[in-house]
C-alpha atoms as a PDB file:
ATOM      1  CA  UNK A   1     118.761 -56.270 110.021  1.00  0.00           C
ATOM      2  CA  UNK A   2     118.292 -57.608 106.985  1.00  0.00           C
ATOM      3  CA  UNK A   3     121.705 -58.045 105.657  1.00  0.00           C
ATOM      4  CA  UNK A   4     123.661 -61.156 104.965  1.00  0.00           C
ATOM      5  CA  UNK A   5     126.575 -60.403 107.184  1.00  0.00           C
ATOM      6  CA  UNK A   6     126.073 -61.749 110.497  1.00  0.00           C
ATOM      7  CA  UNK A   7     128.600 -59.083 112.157  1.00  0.00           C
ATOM      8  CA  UNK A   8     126.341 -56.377 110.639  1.00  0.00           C
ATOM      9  CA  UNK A   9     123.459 -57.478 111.841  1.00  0.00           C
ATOM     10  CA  UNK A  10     124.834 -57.835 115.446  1.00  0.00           C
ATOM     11  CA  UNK A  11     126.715 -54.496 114.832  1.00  0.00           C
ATOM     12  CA  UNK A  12     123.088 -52.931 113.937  1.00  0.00           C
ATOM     13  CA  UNK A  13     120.951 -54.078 116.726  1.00  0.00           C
ATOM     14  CA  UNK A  14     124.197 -52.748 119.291  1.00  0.00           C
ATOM     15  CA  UNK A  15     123.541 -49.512 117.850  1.00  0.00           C
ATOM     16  CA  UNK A  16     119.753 -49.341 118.193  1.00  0.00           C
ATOM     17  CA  UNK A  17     119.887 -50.883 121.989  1.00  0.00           C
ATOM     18  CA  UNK A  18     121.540 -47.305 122.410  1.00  0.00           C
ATOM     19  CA  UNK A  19     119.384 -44.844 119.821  1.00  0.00           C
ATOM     20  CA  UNK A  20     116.548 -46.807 118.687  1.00  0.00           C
ATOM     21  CA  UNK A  21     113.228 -45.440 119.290  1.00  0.00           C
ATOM     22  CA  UNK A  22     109.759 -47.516 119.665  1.00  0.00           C
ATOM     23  CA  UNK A  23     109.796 -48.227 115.824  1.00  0.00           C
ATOM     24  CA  UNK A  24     113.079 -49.970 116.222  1.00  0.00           C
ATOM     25  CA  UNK A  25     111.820 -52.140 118.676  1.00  0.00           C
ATOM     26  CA  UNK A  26     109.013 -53.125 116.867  1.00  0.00           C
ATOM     27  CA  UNK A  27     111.780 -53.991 113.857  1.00  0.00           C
ATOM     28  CA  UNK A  28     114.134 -55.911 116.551  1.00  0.00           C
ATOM     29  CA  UNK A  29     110.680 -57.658 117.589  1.00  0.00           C
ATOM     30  CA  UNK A  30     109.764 -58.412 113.945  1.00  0.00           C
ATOM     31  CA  UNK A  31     113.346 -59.835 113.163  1.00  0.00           C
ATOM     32  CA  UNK A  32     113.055 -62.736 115.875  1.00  0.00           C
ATOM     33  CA  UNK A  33     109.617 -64.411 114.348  1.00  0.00           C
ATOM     34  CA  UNK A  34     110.766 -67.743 112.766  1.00  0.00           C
ATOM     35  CA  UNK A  35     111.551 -68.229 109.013  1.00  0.00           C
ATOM     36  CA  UNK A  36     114.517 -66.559 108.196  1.00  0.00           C
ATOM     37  CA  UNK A  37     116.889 -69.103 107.398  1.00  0.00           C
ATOM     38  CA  UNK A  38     120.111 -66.715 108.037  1.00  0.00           C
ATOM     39  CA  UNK A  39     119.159 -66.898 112.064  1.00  0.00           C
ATOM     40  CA  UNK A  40     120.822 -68.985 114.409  1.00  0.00           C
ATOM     41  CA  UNK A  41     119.550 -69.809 117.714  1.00  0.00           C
ATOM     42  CA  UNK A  42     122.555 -67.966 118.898  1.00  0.00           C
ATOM     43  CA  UNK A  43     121.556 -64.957 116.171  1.00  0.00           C
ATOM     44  CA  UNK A  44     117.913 -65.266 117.842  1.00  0.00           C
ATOM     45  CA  UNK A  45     119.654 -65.446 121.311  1.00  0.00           C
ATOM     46  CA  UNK A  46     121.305 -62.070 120.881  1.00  0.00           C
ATOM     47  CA  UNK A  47     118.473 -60.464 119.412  1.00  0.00           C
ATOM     48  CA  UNK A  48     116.493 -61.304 122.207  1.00  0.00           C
ATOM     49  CA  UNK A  49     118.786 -59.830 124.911  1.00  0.00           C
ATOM     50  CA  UNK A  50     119.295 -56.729 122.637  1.00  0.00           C
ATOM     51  CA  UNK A  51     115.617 -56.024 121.874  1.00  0.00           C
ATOM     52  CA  UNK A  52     114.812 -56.286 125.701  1.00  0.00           C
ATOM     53  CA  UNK A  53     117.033 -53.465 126.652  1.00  0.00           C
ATOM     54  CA  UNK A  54     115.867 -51.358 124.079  1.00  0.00           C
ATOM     55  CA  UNK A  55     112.684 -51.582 125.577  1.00  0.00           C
ATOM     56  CA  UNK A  56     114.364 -51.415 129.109  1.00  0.00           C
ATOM     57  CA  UNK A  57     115.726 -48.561 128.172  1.00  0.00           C
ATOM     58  CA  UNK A  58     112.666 -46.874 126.494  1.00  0.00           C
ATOM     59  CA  UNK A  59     110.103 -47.584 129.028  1.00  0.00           C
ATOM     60  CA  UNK A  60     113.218 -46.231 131.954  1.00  0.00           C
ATOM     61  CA  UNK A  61     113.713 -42.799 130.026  1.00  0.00           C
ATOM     62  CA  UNK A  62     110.428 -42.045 127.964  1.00  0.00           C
ATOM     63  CA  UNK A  63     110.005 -39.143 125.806  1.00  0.00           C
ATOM     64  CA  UNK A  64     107.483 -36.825 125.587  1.00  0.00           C
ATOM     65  CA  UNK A  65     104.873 -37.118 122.436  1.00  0.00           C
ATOM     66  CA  UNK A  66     105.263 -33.825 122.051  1.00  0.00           C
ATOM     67  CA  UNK A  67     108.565 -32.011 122.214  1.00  0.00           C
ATOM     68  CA  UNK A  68     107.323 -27.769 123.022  1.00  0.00           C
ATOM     69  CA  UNK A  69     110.904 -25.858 122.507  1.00  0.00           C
END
């Protein structure tokens, strides 16, 4: 998320909406505080909508804190 290509950034947070785990949403929440001068409100915008279903997503199918195989 952190690198100066827009389409990389957008590319990135597509991919963790669909594997991204709690951490990632804390990252994707951490990335829309203000101050970094490469975000648009449209950048923000997307984000947004992106780091909601991740957590759509995580609270709908939880995992397990421990995984017994």
């Amino acid at each position: 998320m952190s690198d100066d290509a827009d389409s990389v950034r957008y590319a990135t947070a597509d991919a963790l909406v669909k594997i991204g785990g709690p951490r990632e949403l804390e990252a994707l929440t951490a990335c829309l505080k203000p101050g970094d001068p490469r975000r648009d409100a449209n950048e923000l915008q997307y984000l947004t909508e992106r780091r909601d279903e991740l957590a759509t997503r995580l609270k709908e199918h939880s995992v397990p804190k421990t995984l017994t195989n």
